[in-house]
Protein backbone atom coordinates (compact mmCIF):
# COMPACT_ATOMS: atom_id res chain seq x y z
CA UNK A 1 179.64 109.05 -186.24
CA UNK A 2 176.56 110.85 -187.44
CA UNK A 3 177.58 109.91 -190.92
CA UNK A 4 178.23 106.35 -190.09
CA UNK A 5 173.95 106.59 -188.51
CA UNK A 6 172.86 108.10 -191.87
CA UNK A 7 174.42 105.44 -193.90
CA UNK A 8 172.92 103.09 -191.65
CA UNK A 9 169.73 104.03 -191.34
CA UNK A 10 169.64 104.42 -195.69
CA UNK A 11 171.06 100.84 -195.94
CA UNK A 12 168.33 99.72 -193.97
CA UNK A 13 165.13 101.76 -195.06
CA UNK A 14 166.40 100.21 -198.84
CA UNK A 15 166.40 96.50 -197.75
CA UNK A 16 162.96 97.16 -195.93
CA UNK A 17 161.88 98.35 -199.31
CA UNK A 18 163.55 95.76 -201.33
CA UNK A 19 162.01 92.63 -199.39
CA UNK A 20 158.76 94.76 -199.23
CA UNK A 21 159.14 94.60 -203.12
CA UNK A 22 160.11 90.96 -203.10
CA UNK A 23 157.73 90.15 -201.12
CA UNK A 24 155.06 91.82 -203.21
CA UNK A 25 155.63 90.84 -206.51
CA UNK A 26 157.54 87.84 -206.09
CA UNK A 27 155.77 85.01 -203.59
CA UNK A 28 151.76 86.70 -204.51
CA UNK A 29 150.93 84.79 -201.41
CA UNK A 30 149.97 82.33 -204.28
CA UNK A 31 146.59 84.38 -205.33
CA UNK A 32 147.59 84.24 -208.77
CA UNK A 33 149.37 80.95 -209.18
CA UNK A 34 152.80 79.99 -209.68
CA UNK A 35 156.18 79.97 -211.90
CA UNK A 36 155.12 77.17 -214.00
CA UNK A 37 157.83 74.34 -216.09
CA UNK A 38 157.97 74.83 -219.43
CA UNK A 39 157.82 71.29 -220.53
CA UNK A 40 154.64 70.79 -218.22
CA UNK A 41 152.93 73.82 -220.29
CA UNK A 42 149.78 72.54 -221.64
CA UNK A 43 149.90 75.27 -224.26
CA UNK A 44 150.97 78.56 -225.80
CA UNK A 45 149.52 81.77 -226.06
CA UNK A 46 150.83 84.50 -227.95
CA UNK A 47 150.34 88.28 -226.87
CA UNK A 48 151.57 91.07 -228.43
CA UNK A 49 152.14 94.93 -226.67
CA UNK A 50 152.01 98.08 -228.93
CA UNK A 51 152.39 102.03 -228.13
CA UNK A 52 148.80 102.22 -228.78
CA UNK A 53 149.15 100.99 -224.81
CA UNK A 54 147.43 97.33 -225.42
CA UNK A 55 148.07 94.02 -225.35
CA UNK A 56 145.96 91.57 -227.90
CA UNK A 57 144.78 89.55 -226.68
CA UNK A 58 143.66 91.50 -223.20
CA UNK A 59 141.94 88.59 -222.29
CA UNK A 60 142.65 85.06 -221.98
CA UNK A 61 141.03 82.23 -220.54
CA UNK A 62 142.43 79.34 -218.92
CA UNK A 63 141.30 76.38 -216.38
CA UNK A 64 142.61 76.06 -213.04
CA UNK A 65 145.73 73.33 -212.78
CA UNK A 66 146.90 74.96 -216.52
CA UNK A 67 150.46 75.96 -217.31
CA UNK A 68 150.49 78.22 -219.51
CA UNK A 69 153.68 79.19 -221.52
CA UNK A 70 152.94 83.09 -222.68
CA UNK A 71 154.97 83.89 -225.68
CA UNK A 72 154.88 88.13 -225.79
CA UNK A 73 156.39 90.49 -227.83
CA UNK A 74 156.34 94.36 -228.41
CA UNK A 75 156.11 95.23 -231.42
CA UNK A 76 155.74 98.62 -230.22
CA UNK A 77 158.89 101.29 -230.00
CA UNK A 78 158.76 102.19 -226.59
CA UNK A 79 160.00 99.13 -223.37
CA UNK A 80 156.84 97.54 -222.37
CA UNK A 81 156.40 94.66 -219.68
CA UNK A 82 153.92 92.40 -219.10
CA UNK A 83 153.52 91.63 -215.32
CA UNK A 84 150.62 89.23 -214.24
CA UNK A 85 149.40 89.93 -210.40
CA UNK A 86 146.25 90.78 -208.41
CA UNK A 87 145.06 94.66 -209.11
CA UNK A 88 146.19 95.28 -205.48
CA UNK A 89 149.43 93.77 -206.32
CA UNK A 90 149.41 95.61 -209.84
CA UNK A 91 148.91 99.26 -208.44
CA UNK A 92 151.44 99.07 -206.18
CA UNK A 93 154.52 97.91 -208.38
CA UNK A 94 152.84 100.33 -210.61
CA UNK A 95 153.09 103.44 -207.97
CA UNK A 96 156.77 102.30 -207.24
CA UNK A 97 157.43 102.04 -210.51
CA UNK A 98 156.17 105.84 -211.45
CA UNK A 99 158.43 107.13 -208.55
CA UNK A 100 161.22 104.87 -209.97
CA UNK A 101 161.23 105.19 -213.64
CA UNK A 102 164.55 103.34 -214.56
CA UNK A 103 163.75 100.80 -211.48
CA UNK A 104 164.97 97.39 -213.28
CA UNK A 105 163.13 94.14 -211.85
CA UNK A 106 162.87 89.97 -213.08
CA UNK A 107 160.19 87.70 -211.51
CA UNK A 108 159.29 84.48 -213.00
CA UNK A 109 155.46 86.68 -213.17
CA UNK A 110 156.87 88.83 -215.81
CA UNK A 111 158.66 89.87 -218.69
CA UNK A 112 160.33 93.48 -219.16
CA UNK A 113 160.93 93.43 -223.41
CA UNK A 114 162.92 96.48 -225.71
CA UNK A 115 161.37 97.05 -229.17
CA UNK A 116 160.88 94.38 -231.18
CA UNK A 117 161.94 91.89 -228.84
CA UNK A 118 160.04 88.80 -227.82
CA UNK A 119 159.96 87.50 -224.22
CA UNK A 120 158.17 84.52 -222.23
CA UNK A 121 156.48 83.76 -218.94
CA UNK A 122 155.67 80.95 -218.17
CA UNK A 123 152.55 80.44 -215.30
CA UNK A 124 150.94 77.76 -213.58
CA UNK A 125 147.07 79.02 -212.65
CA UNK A 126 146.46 77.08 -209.61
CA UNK A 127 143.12 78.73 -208.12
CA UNK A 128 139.84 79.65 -209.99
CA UNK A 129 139.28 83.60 -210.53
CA UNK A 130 140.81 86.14 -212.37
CA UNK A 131 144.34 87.25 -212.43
CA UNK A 132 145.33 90.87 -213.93
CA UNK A 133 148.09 91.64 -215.86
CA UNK A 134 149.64 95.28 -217.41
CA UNK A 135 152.42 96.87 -217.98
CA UNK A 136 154.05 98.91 -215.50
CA UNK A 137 156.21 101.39 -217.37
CA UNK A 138 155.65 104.42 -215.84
CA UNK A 139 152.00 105.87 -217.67
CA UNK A 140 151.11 102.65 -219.87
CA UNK A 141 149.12 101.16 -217.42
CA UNK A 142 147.05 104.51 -216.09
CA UNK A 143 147.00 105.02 -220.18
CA UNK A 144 144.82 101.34 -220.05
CA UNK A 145 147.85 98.72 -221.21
CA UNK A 146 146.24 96.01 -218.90
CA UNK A 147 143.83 92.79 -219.38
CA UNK A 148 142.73 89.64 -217.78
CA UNK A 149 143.12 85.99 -217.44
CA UNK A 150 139.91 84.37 -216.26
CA UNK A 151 141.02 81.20 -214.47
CA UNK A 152 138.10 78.53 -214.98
CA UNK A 153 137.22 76.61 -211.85
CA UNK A 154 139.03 73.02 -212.67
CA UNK A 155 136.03 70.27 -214.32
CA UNK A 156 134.26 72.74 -215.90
């Protein structure tokens, strides 16, 4: 019976944490936007992740209302990601993700790519402000693999 309590009690503490997780990087209370649709993208931006822990461009402008289709590719040899999100957001998929190294995860807010693969996301930025991204690979992020897309308030 005790065992049968254990089991239990696991099963539940990992669905707390996995709709914690959801919850956290999937919905972003809508801080940062939205999935966007592809054929509604008003353009493309490239961005490419190295070992040297950056992405180029690390920052990107857009205007509120655009979708965005990010095309992204490491060129790098190591698995890089880019995940877009508020810094709160950020740190905290990034803490998860150090005590979870081989932790595998797909939102429509992100892209997880192998060397020399090439990878999309594509984003609707519905509010003016600025939305962080990085990658969350366990030290590329504190190792400063992170930028910014600076939302433009919409008729300006």
């Amino acid at each position: 019976m005790k065992h049968a309590f254990l089991a239990t009690s696991a099963f539940a503490t990992l669905l707390a944490v996995v709709a914690t997780g959801a919850s956290a990087s999937g919905t972003h209370n809508d801080a940062i936007g939205k999935p966007g649709v592809a054929a509604k993208a008003t353009r493309t931006i490239e961005v490419d992740m190295t070992d040297g822990m950056r992405f180029t461009p690390a920052d990107i402008s857009v205007k509120q209302g655009e979708t965005v289709r990010f095309v992204v590719r490491n060129s790098g040899k190591l698995k890089h990601e880019l995940v877009l999100g508020t810094a709160q957001e950020l740190k905290s998929h990034y803490a998860a993700m150090m005590k979870n190294p081989e932790m595998e995860h797909a939102e429509p807010n992100m892209v997880t790519l192998a060397p020399g693969k090439t990878g999309e996301v594509v984003w609707q930025f519905t509010k003016a402000g600025k939305v962080d991204f990085g990658c969350l690979q366990p030290g590329h992020y504190d190792a400063g693999m992170k930028g910014a897309v600076n939302v433009a308030q919409a008729g300006r």
